[in-house]
Every structure is written in structure tokens, then in C-alpha cells.
Protein backbone atom coordinates (compact mmCIF):
# COMPACT_ATOMS: atom_id res chain seq x y z
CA UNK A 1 -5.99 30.99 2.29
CA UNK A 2 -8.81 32.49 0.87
CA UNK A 3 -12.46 31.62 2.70
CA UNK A 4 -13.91 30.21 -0.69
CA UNK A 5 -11.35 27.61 -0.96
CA UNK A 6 -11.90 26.50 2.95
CA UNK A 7 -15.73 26.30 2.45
CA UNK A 8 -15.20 24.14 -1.16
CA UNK A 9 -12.68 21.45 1.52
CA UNK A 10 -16.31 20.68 2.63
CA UNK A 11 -17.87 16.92 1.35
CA UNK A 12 -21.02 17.03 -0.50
CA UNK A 13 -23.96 16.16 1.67
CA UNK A 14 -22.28 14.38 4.41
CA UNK A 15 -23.13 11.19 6.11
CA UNK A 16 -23.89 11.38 9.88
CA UNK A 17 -22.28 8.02 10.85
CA UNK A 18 -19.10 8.90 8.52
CA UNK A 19 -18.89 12.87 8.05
CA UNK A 20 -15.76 12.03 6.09
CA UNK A 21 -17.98 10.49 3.25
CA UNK A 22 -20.74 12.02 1.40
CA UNK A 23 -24.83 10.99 1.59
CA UNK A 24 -25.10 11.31 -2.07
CA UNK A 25 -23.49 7.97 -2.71
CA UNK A 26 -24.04 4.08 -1.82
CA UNK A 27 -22.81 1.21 -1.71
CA UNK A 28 -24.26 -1.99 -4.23
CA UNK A 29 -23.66 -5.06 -5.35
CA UNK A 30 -23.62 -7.12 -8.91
CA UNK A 31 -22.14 -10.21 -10.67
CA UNK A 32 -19.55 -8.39 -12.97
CA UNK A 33 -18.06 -5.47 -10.12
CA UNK A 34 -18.91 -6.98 -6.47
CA UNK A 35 -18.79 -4.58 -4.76
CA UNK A 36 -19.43 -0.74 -5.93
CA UNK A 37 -19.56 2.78 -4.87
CA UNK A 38 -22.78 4.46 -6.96
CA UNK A 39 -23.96 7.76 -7.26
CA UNK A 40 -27.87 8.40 -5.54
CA UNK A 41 -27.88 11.87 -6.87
CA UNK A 42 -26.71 13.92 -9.87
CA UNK A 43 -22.94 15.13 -9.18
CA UNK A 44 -21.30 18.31 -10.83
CA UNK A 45 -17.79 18.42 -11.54
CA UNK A 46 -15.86 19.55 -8.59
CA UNK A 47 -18.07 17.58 -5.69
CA UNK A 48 -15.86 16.49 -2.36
CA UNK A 49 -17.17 12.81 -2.35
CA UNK A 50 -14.78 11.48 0.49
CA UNK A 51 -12.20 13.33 2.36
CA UNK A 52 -10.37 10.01 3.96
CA UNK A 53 -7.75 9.21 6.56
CA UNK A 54 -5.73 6.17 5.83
CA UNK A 55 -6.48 3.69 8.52
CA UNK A 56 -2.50 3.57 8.21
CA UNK A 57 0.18 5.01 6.25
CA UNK A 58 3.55 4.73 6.39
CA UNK A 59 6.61 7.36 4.53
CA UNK A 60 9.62 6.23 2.49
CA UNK A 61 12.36 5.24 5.04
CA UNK A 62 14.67 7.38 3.08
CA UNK A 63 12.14 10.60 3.74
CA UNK A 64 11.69 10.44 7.53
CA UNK A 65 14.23 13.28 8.84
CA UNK A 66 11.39 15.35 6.58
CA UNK A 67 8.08 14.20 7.42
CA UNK A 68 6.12 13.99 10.23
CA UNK A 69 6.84 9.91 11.25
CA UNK A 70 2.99 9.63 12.04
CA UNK A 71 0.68 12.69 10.47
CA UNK A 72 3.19 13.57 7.21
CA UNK A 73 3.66 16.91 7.69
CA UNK A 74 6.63 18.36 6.23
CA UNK A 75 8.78 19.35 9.20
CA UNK A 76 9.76 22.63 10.22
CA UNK A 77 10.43 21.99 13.79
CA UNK A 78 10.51 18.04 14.91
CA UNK A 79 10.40 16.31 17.90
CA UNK A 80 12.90 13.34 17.76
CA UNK A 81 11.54 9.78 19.21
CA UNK A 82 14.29 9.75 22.42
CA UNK A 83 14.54 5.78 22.20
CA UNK A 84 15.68 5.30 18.12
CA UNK A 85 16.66 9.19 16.95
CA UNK A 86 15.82 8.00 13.87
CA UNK A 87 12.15 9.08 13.55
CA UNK A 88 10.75 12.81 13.94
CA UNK A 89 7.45 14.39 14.29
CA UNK A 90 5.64 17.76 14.25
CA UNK A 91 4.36 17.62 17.50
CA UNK A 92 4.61 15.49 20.81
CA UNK A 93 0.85 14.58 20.13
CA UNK A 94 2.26 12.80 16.92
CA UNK A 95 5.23 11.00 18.32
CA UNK A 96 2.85 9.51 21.02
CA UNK A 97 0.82 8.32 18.77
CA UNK A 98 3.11 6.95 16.70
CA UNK A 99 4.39 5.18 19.60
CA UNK A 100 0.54 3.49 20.78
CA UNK A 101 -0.01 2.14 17.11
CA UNK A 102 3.15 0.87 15.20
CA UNK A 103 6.77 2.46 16.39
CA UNK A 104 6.89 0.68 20.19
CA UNK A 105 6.96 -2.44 17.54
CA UNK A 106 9.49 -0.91 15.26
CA UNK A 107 11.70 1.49 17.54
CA UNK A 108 14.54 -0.95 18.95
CA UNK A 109 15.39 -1.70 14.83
CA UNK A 110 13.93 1.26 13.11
CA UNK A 111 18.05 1.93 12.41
CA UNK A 112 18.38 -1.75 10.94
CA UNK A 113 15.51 -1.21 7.90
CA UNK A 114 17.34 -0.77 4.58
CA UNK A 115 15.88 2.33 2.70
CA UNK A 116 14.35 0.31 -0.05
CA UNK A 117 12.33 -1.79 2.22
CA UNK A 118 9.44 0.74 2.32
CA UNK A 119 7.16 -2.18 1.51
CA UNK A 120 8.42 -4.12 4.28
CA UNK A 121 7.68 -1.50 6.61
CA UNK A 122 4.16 -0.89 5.26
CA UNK A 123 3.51 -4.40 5.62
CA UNK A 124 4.92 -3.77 9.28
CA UNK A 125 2.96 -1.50 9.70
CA UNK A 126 -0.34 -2.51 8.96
CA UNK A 127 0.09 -5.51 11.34
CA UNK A 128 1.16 -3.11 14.00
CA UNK A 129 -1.80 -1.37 13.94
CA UNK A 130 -3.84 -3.88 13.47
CA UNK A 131 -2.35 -5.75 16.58
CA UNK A 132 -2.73 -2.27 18.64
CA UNK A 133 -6.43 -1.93 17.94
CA UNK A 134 -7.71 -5.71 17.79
CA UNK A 135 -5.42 -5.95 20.91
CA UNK A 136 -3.45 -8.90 20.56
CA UNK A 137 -2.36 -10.98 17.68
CA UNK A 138 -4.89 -14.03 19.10
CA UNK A 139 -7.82 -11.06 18.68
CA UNK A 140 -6.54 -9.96 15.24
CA UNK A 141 -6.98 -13.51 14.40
CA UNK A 142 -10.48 -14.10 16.12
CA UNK A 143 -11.65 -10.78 14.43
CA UNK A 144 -10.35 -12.11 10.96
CA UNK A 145 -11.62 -15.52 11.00
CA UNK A 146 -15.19 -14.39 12.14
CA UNK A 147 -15.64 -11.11 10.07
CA UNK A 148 -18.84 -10.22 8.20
CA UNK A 149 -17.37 -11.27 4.82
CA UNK A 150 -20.24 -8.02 3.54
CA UNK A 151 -19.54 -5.56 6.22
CA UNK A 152 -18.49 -2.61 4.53
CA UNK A 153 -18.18 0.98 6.14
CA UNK A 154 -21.94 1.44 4.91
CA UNK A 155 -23.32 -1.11 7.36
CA UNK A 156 -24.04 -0.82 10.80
CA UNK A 157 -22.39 -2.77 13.29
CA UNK A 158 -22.19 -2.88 17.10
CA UNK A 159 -18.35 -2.63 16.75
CA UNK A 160 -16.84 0.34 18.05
CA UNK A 161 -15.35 2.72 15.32
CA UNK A 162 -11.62 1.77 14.83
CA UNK A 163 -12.41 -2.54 15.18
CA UNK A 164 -15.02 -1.39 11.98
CA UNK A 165 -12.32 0.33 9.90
CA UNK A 166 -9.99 -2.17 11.16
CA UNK A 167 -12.56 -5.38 10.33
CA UNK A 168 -13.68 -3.58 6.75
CA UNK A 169 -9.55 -3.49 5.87
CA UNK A 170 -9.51 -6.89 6.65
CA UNK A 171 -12.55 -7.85 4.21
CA UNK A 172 -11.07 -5.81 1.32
CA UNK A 173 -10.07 -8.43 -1.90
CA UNK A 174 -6.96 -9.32 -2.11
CA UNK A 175 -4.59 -9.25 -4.83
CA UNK A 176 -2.44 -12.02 -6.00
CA UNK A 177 0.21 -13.15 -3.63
CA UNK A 178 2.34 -16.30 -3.84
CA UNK A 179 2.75 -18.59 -0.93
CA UNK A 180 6.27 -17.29 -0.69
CA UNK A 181 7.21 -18.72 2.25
CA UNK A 182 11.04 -18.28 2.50
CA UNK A 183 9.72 -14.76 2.56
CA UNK A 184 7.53 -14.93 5.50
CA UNK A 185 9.47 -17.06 7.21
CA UNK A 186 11.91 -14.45 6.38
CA UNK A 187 9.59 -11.73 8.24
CA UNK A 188 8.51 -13.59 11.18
CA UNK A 189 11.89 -14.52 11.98
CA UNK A 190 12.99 -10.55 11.93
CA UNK A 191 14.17 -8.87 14.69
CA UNK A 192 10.79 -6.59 13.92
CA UNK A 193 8.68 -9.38 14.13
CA UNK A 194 9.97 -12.18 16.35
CA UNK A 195 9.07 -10.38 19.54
CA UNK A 196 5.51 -10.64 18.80
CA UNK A 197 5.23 -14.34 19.03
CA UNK A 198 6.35 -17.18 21.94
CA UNK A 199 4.44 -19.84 20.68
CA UNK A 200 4.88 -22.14 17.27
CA UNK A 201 1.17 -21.69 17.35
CA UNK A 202 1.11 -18.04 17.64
CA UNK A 203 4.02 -17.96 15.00
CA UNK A 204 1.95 -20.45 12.49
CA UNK A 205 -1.05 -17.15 13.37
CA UNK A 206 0.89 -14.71 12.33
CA UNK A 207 2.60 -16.32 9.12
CA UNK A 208 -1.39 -16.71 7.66
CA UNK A 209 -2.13 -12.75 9.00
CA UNK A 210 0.81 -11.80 6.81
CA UNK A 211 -0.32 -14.01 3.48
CA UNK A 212 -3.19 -11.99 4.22
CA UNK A 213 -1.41 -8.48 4.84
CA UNK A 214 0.29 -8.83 1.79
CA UNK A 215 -2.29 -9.57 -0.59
CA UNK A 216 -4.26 -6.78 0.75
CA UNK A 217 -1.73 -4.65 0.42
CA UNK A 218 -1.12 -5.62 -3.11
CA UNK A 219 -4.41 -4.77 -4.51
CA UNK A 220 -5.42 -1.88 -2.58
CA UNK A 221 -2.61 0.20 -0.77
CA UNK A 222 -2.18 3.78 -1.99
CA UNK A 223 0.63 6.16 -2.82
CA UNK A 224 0.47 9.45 -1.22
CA UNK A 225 2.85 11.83 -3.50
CA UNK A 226 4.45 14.98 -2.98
CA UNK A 227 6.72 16.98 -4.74
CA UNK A 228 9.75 15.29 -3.52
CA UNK A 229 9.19 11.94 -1.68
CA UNK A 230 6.12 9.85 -0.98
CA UNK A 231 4.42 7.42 1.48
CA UNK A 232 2.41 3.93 1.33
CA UNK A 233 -1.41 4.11 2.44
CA UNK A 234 -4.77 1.80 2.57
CA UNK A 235 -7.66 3.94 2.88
CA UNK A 236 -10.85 1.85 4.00
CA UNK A 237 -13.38 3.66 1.79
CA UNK A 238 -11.30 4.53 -1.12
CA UNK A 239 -10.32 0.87 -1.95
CA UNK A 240 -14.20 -0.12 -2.96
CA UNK A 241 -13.88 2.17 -5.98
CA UNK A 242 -13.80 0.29 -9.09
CA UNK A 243 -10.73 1.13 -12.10
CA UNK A 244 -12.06 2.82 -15.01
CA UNK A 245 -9.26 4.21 -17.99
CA UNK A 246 -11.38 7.05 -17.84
CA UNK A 247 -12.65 7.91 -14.56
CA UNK A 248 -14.90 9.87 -12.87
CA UNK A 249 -13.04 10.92 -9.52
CA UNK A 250 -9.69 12.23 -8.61
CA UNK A 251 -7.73 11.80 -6.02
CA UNK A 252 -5.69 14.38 -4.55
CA UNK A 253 -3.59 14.12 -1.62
CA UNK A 254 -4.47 16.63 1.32
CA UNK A 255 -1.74 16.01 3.79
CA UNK A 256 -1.55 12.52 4.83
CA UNK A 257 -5.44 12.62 3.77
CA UNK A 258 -7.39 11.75 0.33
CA UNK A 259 -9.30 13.62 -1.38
CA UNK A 260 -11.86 12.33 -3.32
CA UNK A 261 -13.64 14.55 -6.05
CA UNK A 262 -15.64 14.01 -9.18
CA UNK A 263 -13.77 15.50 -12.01
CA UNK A 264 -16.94 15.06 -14.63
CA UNK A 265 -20.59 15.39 -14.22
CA UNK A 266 -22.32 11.75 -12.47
CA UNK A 267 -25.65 10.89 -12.89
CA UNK A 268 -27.70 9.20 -10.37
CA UNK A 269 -27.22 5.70 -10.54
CA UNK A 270 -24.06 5.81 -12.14
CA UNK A 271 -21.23 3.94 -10.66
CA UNK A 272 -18.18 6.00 -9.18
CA UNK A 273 -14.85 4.88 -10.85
CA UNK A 274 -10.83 5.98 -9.80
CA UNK A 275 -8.30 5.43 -12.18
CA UNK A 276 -5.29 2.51 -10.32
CA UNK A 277 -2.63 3.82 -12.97
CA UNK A 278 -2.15 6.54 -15.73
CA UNK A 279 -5.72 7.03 -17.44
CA UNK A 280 -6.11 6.43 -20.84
CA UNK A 281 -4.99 9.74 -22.64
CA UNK A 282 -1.62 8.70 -21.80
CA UNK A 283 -0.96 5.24 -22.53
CA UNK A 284 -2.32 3.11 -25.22
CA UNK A 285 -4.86 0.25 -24.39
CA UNK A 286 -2.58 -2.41 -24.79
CA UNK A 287 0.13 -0.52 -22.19
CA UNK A 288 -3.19 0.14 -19.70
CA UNK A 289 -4.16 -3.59 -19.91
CA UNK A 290 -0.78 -5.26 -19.40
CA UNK A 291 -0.24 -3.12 -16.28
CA UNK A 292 -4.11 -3.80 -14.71
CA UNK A 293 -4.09 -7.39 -15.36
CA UNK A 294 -0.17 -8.14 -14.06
CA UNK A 295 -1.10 -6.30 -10.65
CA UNK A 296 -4.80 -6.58 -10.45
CA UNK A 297 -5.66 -10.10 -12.30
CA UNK A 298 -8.81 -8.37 -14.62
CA UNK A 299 -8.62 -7.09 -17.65
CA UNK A 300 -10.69 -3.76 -18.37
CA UNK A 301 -13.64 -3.55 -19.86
CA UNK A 302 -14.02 0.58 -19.12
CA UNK A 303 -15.32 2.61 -21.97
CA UNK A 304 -12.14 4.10 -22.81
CA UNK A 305 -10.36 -0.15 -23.54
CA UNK A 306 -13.62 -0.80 -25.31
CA UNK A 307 -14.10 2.17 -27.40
CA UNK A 308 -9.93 2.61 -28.15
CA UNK A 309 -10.71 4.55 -31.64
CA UNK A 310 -12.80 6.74 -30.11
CA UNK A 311 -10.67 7.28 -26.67
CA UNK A 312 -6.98 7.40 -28.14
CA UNK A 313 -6.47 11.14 -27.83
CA UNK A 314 -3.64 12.14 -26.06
CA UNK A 315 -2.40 15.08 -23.57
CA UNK A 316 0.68 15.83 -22.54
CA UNK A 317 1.09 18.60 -19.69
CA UNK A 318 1.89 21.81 -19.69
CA UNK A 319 4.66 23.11 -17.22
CA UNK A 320 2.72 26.34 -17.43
CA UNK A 321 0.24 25.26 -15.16
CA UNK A 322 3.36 25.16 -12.34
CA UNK A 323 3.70 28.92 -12.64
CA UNK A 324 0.19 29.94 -11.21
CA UNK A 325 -0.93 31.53 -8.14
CA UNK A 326 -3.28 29.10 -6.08
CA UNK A 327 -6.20 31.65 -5.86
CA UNK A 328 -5.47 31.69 -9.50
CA UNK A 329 -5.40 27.93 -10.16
CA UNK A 330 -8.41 27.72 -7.95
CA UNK A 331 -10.91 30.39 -10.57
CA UNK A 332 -9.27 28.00 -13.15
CA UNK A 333 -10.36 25.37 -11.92
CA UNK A 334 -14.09 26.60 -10.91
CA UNK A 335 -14.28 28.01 -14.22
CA UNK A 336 -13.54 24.50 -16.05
CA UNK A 337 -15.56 22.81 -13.71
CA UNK A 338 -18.26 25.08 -15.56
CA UNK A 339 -17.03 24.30 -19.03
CA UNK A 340 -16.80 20.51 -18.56
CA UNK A 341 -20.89 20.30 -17.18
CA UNK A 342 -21.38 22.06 -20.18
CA UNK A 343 -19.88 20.45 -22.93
CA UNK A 344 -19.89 16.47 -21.46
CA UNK A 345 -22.03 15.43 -24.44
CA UNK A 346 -18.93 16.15 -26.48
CA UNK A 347 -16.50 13.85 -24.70
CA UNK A 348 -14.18 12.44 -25.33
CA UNK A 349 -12.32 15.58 -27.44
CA UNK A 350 -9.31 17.36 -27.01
CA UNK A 351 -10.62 19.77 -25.13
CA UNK A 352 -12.76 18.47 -22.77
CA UNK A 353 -9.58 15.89 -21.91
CA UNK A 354 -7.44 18.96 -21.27
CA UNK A 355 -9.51 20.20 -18.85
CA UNK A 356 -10.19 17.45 -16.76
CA UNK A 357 -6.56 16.68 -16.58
CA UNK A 358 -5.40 20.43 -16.01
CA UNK A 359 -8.39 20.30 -13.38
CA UNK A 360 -6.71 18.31 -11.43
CA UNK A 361 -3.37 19.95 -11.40
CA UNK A 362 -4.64 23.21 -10.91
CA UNK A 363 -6.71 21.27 -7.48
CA UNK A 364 -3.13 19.62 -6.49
CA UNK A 365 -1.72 23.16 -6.90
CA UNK A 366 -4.40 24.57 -4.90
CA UNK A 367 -3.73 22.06 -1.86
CA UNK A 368 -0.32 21.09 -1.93
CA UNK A 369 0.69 21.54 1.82
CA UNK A 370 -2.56 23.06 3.07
């Protein structure tokens, strides 16, 4: 891989605390957002704002004799777990791990899990490791009960580093969830569940954690994607970002890792937005809106739904942007980083729209597998 590209994997400016997340960005606070990620500097196009590990992540059940059952590599050799056979891994480091946080839950049934229940094992999952780290379900609910409803990744704590990421999942918003409770009785009562409780207490706990699990998951897990198959994720940081049509970041996946990069120029004091579906130069306002509001309960007020005249210009791909060499796709991409700092006053047009969008498919082409 050629050095340029390793040296531009490197975040902008990066925190001490969190070297994963860049100095040039903060944290605030109003009546109409909450919570938001802002910018404390100018940022070009093409600056690494966050390069994240999910605090968990979990592949399609139908994809793990091809992944990596903890990391996500795609497999070339595999270790096999020796208890279920079902799940492999790159490397015994891997499978061990696998084992501490979520599969010595999971391993006895792994075989039983239907492959369309890939939500049900994210939601697994995520109590799994939660359980491993807090380090028993009676902790998980002490730490959840008395969290810092403000403590963010931003703050300091005295907690040590993986009860923070662990307590800042657990005081992300949750989306919409109904009090289905055929369905969690459902869960607790599963053979992947029941062996966590002895107690109707500890089994009334652990129906509230997953009301809780679920809603989180709803508004703010992640799908990793790669060519072929995919995986579920919650990423700590990445879930503050607010939804814009028309954002100012991408995300590109980096392994089982996200990375975060601004795709247009950010001024200072200008709030840092993702896109949670297609962005507006595919889908009409009325499409975008339905699909935010069913999922997320808001309805979008981004410059692209309030401006539709202006923003309804659309871009279809190119399959000729498949056919390029990464060094290639990576001058592309330096040299439209270039041309969108330069012509920004002009957006939205045509042009400027293709090249943020090629941008990021020359980036994907650039990393996929690296």
C-alpha cells in the first residue's frame, strides 16, 4: 500500500484521552439537537475526524464460515471455536476474545439461531458484553440506574476505560420500542438467555435491560457493509452525530472499524452531521422524511428538506468508478477533495454533488479490506 495512503489513515489533531477521535471537534448542547458533535476549527474536505471501534459488533449468522466471529476479517485461514464448530476466527487471539465477551453466552446454542435472527443476536450481544464488562447482570443494572445521564466520551470520569464506553452506550437516546412483552418474555425464556438468571428478581432485571437494549439499538446501531455480506454495530462516538440529508461526514467502513471523514469543507463552529439513510440526491424529500420519522420519531429540518427546489438534483453512480486502481482512486479522490474546497460557494450543483458522492466511493475503493 502506498506510504501516502498509510499517513492520510491518521485522525486530524488527535485527542490525548481518545487518540481515536480528533481535538478539532467538541461536544455541545442546545434546545433543538441535545446533544452535538461541532467543529472548533476550520476542516478541509478529506479530514479523519474519528477512526472508531464498535464497542460491539456482531456479523450476519448466515456470513460466519467467512468472517472473523470477533474482529471481521475475511478469512483465509480460521481457527474453529472447538465447543460449537460453528464460529471461526483469524487468529486464536480472536476466538479468545470472542469467548471473554459474548460467545461463552452464546456457544452451547450458537447452532439453534435461525439465519434471519441477526437482530436477535445483536441484541444478544450487546447484553453479553455488557454483562462481561459491568460484571454481572446486578452491576449492569447498578451502573444503568446510577449513570451520569450527561456523561459523554468528552467528559472525564474516574471510571476505567471500557465501564466509560460501556456507561456512555447506555446513556445514548433511544429509539421507539413497544413494550412488547410476549417478545421479551420470548428472549428471557431462550435457551441463550435463561442461564443468566435464577431469580424472578434477576429475571424482572433483565426484561427492563432488554426494553432498554432494544431501543438503543433501534436508534443508533450501525451497519458495517462489504461487498458481499454485512454485520450489526453501535459505535459510542459515532451515535452523537446528528442526521442531515446533506451531510458533512462519511462513513466508511475500515475493517470492523469506522471511519469518519468530512467530505465538504466545515467551518469552526459548525455542527458535524452523518447522513442515517440515502442522502438527498437520491430520494425525494417526501421518501427521506417518511423513512427518518418511522425509525427515528423527528422529522428533518436539514437544509437539503427545507430548501427541496434548490437540493432536488440527482446522481446516479457510475460503475466506472469499480474499474480503478486504488492508488488511482486515491489521486482521484485528493484531487476532488481540492475541487470541492474550491468551488463550495457553488453548492448544491451537479457537479459539486458528483464529487462528493464519487469521493466517497473512490475512499471505500481505496480501503476495502485494508
Amino acid at each position: 500500500m502506498d506510504i501516502d495512503i498509510r499517513n492520510f489513515l491518521k485522525v486530524h489533531n488527535p485527542r490525548e484521552d481518545f487518540p481515536n477521535i480528533s481535538g478539532s471537534i467538541e461536544i455541545q448542547r442546545n434546545v433543538k439537537f441535545g446533544r452535538m458533535i461541532v467543529a472548533t476549527e476550520d476542516l478541509l474536505p478529506g479530514t479523519v475526524i474519528c477512526i472508531e471501534e464498535p464497542f460491539f459488533m456482531s456479523l450476519d449468522k448466515k456470513e460466519v464460515q467467512t468472517r472473523c466471529g470477533l474482529c471481521l476479517k475475511k478469512l483465509i485461514s480460521s481457527v474453529t471455536c472447538p465447543s460449537c464448530k460453528s464460529l471461526k476466527f483469524c487468529s486464536e487471539k480472536c476466538q479468545i476474545n470472542c469467548y471473554k465477551y459474548f460467545h461463552k453466552f452464546e456457544c452451547a446454542n450458537f447452532h439453534e439461531l435461525d439465519s434471519d435472527d441477526n437482530f436477535l443476536l445483536m441484541m444478544n450481544r450487546m447484553l453479553y458484553k455488557s454483562i462481561s464488562t459491568s460484571g454481572s447482570l446486578e452491576e449492569l443494572n447498578t451502573i444503568i440506574e446510577t449513570i451520569d445521564k450527561s456523561l459523554t466520551l468528552f467528559d472525564s470520569t474516574e471510571l476505567k476505560i471500557d465501564k466509560k464506553l460501556l456507561s456512555c452506550c447506555f446513556n445514548l437516546e433511544c429509539g421507539n420500542v413497544k413494550d412488547d412483552f410476549t417478545f421479551i418474555d420470548s428472549c428471557v425464556k431462550s435457551p441463550f438467555l435463561r442461564n443468566l438468571i435464577t431469580s424472578k428478581y434477576e429475571q424482572d432485571i433483565l426484561k427492563k435491560i432488554i426494553l432498554k437494549i432494544l431501543g438503543i439499538l433501534n436508534r443508533n446501531s450501525f451497519t458495517i457493509s462489504f461487498k458481499t455480506d454485512s454485520a450489526g454495530a453501535l459505535y459510542p462516538f459515532a451515535s452523537l452525530i446528528n442526521h442531515s440529508c446533506s451531510p458533512n461526514l462519511d462513513k466508511i467502513n475500515l475493517g470492523n472499524k469506522a471511519l469518519f471523514i468530512s467530505n465538504k469543507p466545515i467551518n469552526k463552529h459548525e455542527q458535524l452531521f452523518l447522513s442515517y439513510r440515502r442522502p438527498f440526491y437520491f430520494d425525494s424529500v417526501q421518501k427521506r422524511q417518511k423513512s427518518i420519522y418511522r425509525q427515528f420519531n423527528f422529522t428533518c429540518e436539514c437544509e437539503a428538506c427545507r430548501n427541496d427546489e434548490l437540493f432536488t438534483q440527482y446522481y446516479e453512480s457510475s460503475s466506472d468508478l469499480k474499474n480503478i486502481s486504488k492508488i488511482n482512486s486515491f489521486k482521484l479522490y485528493r484531487a476532488s477533495c481540492i475541487y470541492i474546497q474550491n468551488n463550495i460557494k457553488d453548492y448544491p450543483n451537479l457537479e459539486l454533488i458528483q464529487a462528493i458522492y464519487s469521493n466517497k466511493k473512490f475512499l471505500q475503493n481505496v480501503l476495502d479490506e485494508y
